[in-house]
Protein backbone atom coordinates (compact mmCIF):
# COMPACT_ATOMS: atom_id res chain seq x y z
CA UNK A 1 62.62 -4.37 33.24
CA UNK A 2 59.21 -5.81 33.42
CA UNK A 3 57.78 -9.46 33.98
CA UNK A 4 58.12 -10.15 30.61
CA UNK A 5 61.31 -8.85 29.89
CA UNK A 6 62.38 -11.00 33.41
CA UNK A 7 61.24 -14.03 31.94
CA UNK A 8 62.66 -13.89 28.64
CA UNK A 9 65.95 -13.14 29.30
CA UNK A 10 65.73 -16.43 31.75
CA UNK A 11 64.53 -18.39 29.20
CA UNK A 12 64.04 -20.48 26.00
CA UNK A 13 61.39 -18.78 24.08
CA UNK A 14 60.75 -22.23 22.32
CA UNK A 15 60.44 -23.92 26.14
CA UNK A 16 56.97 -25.36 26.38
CA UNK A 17 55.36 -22.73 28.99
CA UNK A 18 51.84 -24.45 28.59
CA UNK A 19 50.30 -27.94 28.36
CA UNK A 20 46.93 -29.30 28.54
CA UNK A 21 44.53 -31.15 26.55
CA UNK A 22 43.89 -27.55 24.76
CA UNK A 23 47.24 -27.37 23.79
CA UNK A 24 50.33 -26.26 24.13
CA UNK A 25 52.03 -22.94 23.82
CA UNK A 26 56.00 -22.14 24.02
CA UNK A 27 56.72 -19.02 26.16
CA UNK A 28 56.88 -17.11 23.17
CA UNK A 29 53.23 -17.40 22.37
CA UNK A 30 52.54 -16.98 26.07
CA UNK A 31 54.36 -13.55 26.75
CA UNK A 32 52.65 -12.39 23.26
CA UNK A 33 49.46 -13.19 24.32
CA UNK A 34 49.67 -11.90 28.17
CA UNK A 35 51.49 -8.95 26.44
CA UNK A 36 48.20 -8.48 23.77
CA UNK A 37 46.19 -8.96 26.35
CA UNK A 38 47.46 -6.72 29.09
CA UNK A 39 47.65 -3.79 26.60
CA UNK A 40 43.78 -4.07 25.81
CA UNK A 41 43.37 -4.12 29.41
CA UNK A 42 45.36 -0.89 29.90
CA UNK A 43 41.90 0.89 28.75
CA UNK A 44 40.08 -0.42 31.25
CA UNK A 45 41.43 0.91 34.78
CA UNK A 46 40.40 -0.89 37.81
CA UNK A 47 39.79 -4.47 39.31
CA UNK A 48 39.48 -7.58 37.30
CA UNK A 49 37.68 -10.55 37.45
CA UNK A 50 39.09 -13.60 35.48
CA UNK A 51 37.06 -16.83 35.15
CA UNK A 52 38.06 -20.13 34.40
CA UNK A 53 39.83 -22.65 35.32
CA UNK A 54 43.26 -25.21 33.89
CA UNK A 55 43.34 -23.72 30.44
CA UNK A 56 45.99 -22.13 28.91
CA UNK A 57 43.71 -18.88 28.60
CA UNK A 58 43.54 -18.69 32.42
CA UNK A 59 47.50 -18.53 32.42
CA UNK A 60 47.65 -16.07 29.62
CA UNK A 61 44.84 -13.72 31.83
CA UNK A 62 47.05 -14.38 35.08
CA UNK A 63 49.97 -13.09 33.40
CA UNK A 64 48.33 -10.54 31.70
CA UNK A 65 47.15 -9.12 35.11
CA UNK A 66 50.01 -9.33 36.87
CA UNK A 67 52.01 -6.95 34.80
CA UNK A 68 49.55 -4.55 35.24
CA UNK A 69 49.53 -4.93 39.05
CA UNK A 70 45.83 -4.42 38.99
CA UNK A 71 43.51 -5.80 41.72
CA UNK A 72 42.00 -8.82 40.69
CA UNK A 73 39.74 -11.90 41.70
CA UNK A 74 39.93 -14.72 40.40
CA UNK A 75 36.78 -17.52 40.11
CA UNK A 76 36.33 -21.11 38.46
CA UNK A 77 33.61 -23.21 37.80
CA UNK A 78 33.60 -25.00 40.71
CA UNK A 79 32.60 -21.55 42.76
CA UNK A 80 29.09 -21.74 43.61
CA UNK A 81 27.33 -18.95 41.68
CA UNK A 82 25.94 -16.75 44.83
CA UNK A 83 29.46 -16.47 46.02
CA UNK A 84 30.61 -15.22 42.79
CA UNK A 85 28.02 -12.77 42.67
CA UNK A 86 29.29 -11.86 46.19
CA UNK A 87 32.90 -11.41 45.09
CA UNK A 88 31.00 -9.53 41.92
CA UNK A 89 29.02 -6.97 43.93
CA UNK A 90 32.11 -6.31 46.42
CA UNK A 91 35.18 -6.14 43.70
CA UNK A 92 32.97 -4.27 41.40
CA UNK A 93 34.98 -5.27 38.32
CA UNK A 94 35.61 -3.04 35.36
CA UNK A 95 35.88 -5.59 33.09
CA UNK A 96 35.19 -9.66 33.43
CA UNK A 97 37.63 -12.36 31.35
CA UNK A 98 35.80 -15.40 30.77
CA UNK A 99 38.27 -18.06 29.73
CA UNK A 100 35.35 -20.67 29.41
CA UNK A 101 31.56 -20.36 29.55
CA UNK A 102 29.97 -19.01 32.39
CA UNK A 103 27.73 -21.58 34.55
CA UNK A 104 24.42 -21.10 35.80
């Protein structure tokens, strides 16, 4: 059984999973969109980076990642752009999710 199929079976699929001033998105959505996204990702084998920060995006990504058990860093805007190009050059990333625009 994975995450997904873990969560479900606990819960409401109409339960409010996600609220912000974006939004909000029942735990349907959310498991269709971490379940969309981690399937794209599936083609691209190897560490993650995911940017962003409170959105529901960064949740969906999170999620996403998990059920792939890939390694992953995670940065937000508030990281001070040499250290993310640190964490950059020493994860080596396959792929990069932006969930908002990249500073600097």
């Amino acid at each position: 059984m994975t995450l997904f199929d873990q969560i479900s079976a606990a819960s409401l699929p109409e339960a409010l999973a996600v609220v912000s001033t974006e939004g909000r998105i029942d735990l349907r959505d959310l498991l269709e969109r971490a379940i969309t996204l981690s399937t794209v990702l599936t083609q691209y084998p190897g560490s993650v980076l995911i940017y962003g920060h409170k959105e529901p995006a960064m949740v969906v990504g999170i999620l996403a990642l998990i059920e792939l058990a890939e390694p992953t860093c995670r940065s937000n805007p508030s990281t001070p752009i040499e250290r993310a190009s640190r964490m950059i050059a020493v994860a080596r990333p396959v792929i990069v999710i932006a969930t908002r625009t990249l500073a600097g």
